[in-house]
Protein backbone atom coordinates (compact mmCIF):
# COMPACT_ATOMS: atom_id res chain seq x y z
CA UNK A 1 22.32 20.85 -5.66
CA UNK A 2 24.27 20.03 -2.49
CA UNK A 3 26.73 17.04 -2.43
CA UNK A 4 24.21 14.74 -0.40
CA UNK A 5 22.01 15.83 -3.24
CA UNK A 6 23.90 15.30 -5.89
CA UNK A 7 24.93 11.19 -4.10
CA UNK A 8 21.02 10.71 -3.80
CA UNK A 9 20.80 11.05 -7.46
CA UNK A 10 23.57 8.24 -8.77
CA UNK A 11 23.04 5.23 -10.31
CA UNK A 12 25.31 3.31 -8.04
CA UNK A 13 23.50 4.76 -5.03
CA UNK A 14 20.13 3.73 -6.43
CA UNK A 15 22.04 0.03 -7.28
CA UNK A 16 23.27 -0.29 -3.72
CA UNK A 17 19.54 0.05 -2.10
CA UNK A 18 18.33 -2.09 -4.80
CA UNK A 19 20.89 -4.86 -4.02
CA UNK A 20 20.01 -4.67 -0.36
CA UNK A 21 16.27 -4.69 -0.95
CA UNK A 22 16.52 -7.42 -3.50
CA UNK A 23 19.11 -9.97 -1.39
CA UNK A 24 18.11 -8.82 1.98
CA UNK A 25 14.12 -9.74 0.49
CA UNK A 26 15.15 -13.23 -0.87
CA UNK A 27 16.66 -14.13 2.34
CA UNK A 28 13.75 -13.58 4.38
CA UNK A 29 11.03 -15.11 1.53
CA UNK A 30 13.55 -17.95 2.00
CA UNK A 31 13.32 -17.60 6.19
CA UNK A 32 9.42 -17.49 5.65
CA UNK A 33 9.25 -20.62 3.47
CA UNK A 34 10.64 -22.54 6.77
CA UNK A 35 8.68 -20.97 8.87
CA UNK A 36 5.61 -23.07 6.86
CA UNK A 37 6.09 -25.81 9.47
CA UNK A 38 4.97 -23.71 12.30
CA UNK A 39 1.44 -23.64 10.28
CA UNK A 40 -0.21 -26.82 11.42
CA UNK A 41 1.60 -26.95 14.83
CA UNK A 42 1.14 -23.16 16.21
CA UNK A 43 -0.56 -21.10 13.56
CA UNK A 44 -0.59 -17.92 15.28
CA UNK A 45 3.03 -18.01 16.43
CA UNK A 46 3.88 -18.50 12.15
CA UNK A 47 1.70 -15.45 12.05
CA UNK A 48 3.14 -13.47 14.27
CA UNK A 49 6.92 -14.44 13.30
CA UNK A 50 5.93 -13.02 9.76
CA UNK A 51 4.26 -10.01 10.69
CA UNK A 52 8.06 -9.17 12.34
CA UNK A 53 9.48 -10.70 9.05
CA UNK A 54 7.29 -8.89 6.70
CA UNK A 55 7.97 -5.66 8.44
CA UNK A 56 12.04 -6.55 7.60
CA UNK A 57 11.16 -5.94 3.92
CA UNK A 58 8.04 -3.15 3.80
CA UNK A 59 10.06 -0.97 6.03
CA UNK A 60 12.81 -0.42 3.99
CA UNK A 61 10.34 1.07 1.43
CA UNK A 62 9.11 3.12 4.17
CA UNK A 63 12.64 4.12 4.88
CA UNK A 64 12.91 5.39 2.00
CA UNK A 65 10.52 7.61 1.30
CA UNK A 66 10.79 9.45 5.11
CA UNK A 67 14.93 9.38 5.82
CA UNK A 68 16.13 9.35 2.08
CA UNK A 69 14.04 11.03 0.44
CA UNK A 70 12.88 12.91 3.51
CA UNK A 71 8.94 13.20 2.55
CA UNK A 72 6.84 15.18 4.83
CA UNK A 73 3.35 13.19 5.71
CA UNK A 74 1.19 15.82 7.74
CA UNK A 75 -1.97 13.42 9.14
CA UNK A 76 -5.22 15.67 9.52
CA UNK A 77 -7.57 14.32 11.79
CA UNK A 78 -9.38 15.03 14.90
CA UNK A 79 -8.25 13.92 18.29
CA UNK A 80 -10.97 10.67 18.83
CA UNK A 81 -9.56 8.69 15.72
CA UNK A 82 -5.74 10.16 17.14
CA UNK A 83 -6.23 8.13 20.08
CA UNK A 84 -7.82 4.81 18.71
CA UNK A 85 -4.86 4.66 15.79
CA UNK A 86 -3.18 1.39 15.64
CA UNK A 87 -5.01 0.20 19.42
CA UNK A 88 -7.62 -1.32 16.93
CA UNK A 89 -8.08 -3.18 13.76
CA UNK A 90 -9.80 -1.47 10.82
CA UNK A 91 -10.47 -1.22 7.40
CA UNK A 92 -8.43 2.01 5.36
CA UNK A 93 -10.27 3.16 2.50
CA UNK A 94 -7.52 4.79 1.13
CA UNK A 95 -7.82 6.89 -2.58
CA UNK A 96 -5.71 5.96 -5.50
CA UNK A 97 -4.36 8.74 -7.76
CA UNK A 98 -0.65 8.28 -7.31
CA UNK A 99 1.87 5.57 -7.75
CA UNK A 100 3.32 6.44 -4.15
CA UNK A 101 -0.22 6.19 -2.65
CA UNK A 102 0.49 3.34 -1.24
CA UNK A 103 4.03 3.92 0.15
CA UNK A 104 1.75 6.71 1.80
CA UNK A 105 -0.48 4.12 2.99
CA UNK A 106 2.50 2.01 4.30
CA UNK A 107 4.11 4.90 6.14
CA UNK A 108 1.17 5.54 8.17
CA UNK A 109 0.91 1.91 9.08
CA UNK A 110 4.44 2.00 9.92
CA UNK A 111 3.39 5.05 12.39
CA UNK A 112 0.80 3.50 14.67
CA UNK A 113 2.90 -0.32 14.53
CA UNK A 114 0.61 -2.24 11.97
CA UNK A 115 3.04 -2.16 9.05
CA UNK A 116 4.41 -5.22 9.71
CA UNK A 117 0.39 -6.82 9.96
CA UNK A 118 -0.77 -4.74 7.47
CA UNK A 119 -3.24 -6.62 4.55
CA UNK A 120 -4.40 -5.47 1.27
CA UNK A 121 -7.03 -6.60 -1.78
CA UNK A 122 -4.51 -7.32 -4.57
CA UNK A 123 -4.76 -8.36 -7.78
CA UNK A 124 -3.67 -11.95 -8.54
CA UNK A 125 -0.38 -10.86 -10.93
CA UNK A 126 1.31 -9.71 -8.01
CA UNK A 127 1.70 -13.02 -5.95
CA UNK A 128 4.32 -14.24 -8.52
CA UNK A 129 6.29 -11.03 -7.93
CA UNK A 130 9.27 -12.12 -6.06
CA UNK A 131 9.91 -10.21 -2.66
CA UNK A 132 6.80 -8.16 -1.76
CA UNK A 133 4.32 -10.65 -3.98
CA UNK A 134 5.75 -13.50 -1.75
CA UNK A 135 6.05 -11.79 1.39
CA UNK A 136 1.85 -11.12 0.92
CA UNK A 137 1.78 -14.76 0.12
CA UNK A 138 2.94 -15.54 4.07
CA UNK A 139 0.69 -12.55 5.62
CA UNK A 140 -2.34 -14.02 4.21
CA UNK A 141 -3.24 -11.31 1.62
CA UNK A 142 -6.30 -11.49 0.06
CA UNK A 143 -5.77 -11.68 -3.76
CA UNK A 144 -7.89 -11.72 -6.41
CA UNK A 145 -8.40 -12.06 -10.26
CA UNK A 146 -11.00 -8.88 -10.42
CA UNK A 147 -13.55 -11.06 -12.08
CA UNK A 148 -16.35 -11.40 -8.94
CA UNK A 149 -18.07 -14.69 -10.21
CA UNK A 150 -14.91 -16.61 -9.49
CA UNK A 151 -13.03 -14.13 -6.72
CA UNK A 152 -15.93 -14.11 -4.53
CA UNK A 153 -15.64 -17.58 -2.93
CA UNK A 154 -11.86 -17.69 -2.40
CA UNK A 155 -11.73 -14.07 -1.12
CA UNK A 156 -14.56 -14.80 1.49
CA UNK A 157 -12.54 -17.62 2.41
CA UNK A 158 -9.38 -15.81 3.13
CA UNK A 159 -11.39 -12.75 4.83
CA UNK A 160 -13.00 -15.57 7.65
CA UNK A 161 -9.48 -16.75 8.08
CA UNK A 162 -8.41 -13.75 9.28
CA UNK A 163 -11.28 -13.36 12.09
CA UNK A 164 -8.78 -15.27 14.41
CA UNK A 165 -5.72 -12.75 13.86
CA UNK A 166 -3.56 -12.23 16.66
CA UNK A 167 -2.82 -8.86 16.09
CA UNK A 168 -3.85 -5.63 15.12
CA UNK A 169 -3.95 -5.44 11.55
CA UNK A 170 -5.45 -2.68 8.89
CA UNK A 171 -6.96 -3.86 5.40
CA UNK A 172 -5.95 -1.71 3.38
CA UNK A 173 -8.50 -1.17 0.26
CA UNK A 174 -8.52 0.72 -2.76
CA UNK A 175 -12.42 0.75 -3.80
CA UNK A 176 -11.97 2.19 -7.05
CA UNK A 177 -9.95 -0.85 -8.11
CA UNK A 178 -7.21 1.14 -10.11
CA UNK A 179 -5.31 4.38 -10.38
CA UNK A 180 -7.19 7.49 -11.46
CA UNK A 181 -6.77 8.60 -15.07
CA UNK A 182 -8.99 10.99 -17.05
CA UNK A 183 -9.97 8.12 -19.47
CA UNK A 184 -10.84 5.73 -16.93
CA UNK A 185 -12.28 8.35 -14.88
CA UNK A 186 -14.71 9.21 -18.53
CA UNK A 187 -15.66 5.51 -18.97
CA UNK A 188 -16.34 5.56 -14.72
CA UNK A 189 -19.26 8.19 -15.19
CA UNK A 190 -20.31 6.32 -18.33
CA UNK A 191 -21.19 3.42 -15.86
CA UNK A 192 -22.57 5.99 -13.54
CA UNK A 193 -24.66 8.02 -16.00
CA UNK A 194 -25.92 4.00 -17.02
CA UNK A 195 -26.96 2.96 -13.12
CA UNK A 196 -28.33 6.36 -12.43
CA UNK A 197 -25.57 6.83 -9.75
CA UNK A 198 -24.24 10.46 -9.06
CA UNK A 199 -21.29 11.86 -10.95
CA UNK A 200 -17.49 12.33 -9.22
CA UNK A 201 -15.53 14.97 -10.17
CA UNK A 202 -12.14 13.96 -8.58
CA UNK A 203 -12.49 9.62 -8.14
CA UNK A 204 -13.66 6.71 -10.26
CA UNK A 205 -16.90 4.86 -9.56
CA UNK A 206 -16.10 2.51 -5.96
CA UNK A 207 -16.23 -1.38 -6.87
CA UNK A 208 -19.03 -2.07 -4.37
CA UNK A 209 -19.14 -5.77 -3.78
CA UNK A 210 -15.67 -6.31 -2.13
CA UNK A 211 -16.32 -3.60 0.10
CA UNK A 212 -19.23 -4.95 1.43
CA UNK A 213 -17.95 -8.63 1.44
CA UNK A 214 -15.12 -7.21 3.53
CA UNK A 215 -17.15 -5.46 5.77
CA UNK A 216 -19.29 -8.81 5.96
CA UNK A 217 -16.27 -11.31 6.83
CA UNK A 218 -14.72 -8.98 9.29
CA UNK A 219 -17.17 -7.75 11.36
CA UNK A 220 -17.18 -8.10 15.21
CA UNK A 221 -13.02 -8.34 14.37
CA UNK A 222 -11.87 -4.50 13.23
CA UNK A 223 -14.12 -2.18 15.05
CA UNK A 224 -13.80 1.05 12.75
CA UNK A 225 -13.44 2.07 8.99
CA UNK A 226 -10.49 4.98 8.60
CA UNK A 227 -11.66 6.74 5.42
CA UNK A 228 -8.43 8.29 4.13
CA UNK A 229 -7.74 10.83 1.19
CA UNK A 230 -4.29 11.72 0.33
CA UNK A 231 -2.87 14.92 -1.73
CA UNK A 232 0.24 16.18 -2.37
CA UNK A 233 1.22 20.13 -2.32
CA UNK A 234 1.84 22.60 -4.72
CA UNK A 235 0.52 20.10 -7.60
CA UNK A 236 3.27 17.47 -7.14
CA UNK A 237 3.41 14.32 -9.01
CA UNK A 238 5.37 12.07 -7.26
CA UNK A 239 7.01 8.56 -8.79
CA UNK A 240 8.88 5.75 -6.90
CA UNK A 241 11.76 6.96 -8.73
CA UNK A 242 11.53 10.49 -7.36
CA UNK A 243 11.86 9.00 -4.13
CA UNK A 244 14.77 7.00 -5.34
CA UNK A 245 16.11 10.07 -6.32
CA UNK A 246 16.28 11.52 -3.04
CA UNK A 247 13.53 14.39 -4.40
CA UNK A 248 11.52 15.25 -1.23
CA UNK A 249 7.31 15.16 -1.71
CA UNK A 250 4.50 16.71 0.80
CA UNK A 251 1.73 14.58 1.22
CA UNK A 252 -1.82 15.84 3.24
CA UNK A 253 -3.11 12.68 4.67
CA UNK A 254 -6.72 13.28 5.98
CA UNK A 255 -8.12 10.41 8.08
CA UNK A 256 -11.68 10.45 9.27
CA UNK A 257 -13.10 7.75 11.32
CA UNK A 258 -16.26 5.95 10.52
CA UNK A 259 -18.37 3.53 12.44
CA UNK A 260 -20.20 0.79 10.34
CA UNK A 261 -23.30 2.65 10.07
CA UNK A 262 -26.68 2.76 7.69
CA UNK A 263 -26.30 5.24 4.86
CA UNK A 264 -28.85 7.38 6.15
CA UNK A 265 -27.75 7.63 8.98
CA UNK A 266 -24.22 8.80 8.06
CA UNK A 267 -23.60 11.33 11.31
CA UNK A 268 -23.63 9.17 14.02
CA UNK A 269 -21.69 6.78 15.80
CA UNK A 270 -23.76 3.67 16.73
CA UNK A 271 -22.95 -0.15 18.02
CA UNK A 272 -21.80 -2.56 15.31
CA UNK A 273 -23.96 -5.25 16.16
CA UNK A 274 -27.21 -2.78 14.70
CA UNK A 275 -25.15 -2.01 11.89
CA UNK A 276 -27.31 -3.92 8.76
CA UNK A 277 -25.44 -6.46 6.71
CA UNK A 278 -27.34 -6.42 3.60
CA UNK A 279 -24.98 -5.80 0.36
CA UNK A 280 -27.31 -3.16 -0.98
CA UNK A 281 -27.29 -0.89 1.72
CA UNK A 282 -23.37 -1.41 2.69
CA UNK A 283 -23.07 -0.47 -1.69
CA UNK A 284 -24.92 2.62 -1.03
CA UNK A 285 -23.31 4.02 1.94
CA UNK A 286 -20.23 3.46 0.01
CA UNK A 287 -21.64 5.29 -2.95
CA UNK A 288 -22.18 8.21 -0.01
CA UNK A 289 -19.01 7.99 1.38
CA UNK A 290 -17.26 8.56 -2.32
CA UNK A 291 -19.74 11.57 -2.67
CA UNK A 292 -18.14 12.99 0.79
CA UNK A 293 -14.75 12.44 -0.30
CA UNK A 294 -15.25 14.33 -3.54
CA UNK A 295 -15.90 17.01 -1.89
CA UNK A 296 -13.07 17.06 0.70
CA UNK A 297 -10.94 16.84 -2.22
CA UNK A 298 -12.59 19.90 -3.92
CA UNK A 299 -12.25 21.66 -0.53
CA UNK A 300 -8.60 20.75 -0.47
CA UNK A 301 -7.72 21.94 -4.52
CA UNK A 302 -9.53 25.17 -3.29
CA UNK A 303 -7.86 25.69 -0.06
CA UNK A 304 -4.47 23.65 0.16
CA UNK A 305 -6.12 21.83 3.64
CA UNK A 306 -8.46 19.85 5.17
CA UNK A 307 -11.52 20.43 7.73
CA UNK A 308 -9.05 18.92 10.89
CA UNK A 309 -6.51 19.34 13.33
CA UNK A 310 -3.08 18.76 11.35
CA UNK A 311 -0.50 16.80 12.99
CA UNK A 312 2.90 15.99 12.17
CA UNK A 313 4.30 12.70 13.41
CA UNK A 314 7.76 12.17 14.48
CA UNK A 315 9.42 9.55 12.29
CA UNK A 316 10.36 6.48 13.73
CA UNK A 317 14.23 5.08 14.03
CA UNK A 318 13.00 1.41 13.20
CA UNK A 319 12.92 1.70 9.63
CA UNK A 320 16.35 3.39 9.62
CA UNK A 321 18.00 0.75 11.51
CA UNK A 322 16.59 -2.00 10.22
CA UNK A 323 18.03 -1.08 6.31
CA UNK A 324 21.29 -0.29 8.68
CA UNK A 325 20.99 -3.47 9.89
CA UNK A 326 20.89 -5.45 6.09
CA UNK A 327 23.36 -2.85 4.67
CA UNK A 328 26.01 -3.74 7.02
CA UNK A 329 25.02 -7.32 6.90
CA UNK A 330 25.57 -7.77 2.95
CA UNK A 331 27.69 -5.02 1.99
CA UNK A 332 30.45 -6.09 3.84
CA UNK A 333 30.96 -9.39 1.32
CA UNK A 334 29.62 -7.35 -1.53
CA UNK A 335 32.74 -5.13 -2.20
CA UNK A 336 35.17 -7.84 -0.73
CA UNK A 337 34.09 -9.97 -3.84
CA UNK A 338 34.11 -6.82 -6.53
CA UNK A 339 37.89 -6.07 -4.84
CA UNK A 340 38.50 -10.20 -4.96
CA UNK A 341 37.37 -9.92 -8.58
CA UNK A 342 39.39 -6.82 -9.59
CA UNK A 343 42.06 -8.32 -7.93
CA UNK A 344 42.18 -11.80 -10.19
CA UNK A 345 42.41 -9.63 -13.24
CA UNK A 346 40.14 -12.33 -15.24
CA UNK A 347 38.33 -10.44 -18.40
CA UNK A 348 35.59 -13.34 -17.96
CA UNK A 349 35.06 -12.21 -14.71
CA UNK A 350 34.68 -8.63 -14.71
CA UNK A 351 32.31 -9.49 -17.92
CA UNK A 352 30.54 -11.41 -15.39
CA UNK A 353 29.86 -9.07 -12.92
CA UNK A 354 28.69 -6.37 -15.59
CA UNK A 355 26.19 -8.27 -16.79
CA UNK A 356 24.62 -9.25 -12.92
CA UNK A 357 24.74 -5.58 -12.79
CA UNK A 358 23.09 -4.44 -15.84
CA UNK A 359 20.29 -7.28 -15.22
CA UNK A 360 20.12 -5.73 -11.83
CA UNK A 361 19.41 -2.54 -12.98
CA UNK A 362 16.55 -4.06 -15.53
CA UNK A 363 14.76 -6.02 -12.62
CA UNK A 364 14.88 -2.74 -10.46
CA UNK A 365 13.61 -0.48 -13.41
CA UNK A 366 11.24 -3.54 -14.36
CA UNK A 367 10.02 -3.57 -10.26
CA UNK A 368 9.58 0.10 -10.12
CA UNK A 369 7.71 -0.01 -13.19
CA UNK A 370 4.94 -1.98 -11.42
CA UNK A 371 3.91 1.06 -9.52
CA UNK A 372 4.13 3.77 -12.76
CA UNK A 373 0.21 4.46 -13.36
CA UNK A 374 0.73 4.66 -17.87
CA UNK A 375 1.99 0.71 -16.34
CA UNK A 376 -2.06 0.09 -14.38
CA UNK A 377 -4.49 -1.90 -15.14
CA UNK A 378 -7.31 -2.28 -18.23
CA UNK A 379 -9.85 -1.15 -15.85
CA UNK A 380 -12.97 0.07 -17.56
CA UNK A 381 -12.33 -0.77 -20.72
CA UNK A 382 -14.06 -4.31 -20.10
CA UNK A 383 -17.23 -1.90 -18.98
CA UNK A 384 -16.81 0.38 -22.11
CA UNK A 385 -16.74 -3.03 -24.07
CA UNK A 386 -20.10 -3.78 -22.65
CA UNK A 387 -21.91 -0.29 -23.27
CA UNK A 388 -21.25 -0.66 -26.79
């Protein structure tokens, strides 16, 4: 292991992004909670204030996973959707088998200038977790408690208030509502075997009804869907913590574009406005879409690529300067108080400071432990509960 290596892999390294990423986050949540009297007096100038302040915090993730830990993202896709990337609002139907997947997702956002607008279907839980959870909370993310009876009205609701966005944004969605695991992928094709729906070998059973009530609220206002499957090479398994540790990944990203169209009719581009909104139809071109993506993803365990052009994009100096930017700006009075404190000699004090830093290094461990998929949700076991 070289030296730069070897730095990547220490604990004080890890506790010096941490402690930017945690103080440099508070600040701006704290920035964004003034910026709540823009809201009734110019609501798209609060909007567009925390797109730029939400990208402060998101990018540094991004940072780290393309200029520490230097992870190569190769996009395959062919040269139509190329051009229309980030020029358009859409929906990303992105798959979920890793706990990176959606740094992945956030670092091709970050590539085509949505990051900062960026909006996802989250679960409820994570709008109380501080930073990122709060950030959401000012970019209007769509949460949700994944019970439909009560989510359905209040994530309609938020989905019509973003018809009147002033920028470019991509929703982000994960259909299959959790992480893959073998177990919940069994108790998935229970539920399929039960509806009569077609077996996947490599995702779990796509939670229709959001989907279409997505599709539904925000149509006439993203003109595409980007249906996008990500792998990683040579059978990696890649954690946030890999990344932490400097440990460099390969990701395939394959991105196909796809009108709103009929499920029959699956080939062909045509105008939204003849696209049918009827939940049925939307759940089974879903259902079709899943079955497509299967087999890209048995073409790609078979052949290490997908059927496009690939491409790999330059990386971006924005997310590099802008952790410059907060590591200059809070460093600086960091290690003037630890040489201030070594200085006064004071037992109580150095006691002090080793306990902020070993609760540091519990909330970091405790944050990066959101993303760890043994950490995911119950998914499916409610369903097996109901089969029995």
């Amino acid at each position: 292991m070289d030296i730069v290596g070897f730095l990547k892999s220490q604990f004080i390294c890890h506790l010096l992004i941490c402690y930017i990423f945690i103080v440099s986050g508070l600040i701006i949540n704290f920035i964004q909670l003034f910026t709540l009297i823009l809201w009734p007096i110019n609501k798209q100038l609060f909007r567009r204030i925390n797109c730029r302040l939400s990208y402060c915090i998101s990018s540094q993730m991004v940072m780290l996973l393309e200029w520490w830990s230097g992870t190569d993202c190769t996009l395959y896709t062919d040269p139509e959707s190329y051009r229309k990337c980030g020029k358009e609002s859409a929906i990303v139907i992105l798959n979920h088998n890793f706990e990176i997947d959606f740094l992945c997702g956030w670092n091709f956002c970050e590539k085509y200038g949505v990051l900062g607008s960026s909006k996802v279907l989250a679960k409820k839980e994570l709008s109380y977790m501080p930073i990122i959870g709060w950030m959401w909370y000012f970019l209007e993310i769509v949460f949700c408690k994944r019970k439909w009876e009560e989510d359905r009205k209040t994530v309609v609701q938020k989905l019509l208030n973003l018809r009147d966005y002033p920028e470019n944004f991509w929703f982000l969605i994960h259909c299959e509502g959790t992480r893959f695991t073998e177990q919940k992928h069994q108790i998935s094709m229970q539920v399929a075997e039960a509806k009569g729906l077609p077996k996947l070998k490599y995702h779990l059973l796509p939670r229709t009804k959001g989907f279409a009530v997505t599709v539904q609220c925000l149509r006439n206002v993203v003109s595409a869907v980007y249906d996008s499957t990500l792998n990683f090479r040579n059978n990696e398994n890649p954690t946030l913590l890999g990344v932490l540790n400097g440990k460099k990944y390969h990701a395939d990203l394959y991105v196909r574009q796809v009108i709103y169209i009929p499920f029959w009719n699956a080939g062909v581009r045509i105008p939204l406005e003849e696209v049918p909104e009827d939940e049925q139809e939307c759940s089974n071109w879903l259902h079709k879409l899943y079955q497509e993506k299967d087999a890209f993803q048995e073409e790609y365990y078979r052949t290490g690529t997908y059927p496009a052009v690939p491409i790999v994009l330059p990386r971006r100096p924005w997310t590099l300067l802008n952790w410059l930017f907060w590591a200059l700006l809070l460093l600086y009075p960091l290690f003037k108080l630890l040489i201030n404190m070594i200085n006064s000699g004071s037992s109580l004090t150095l006691a002090s400071f080793a306990f902020v830093v070993v609760m540091a290094s519990v909330g970091v461990r405790w944050m990066i432990g959101v993303t760890e998929i043994n950490k995911g949700s119950t998914y499916g076991n409610d369903n097996k509960q109901k089969q029995k």
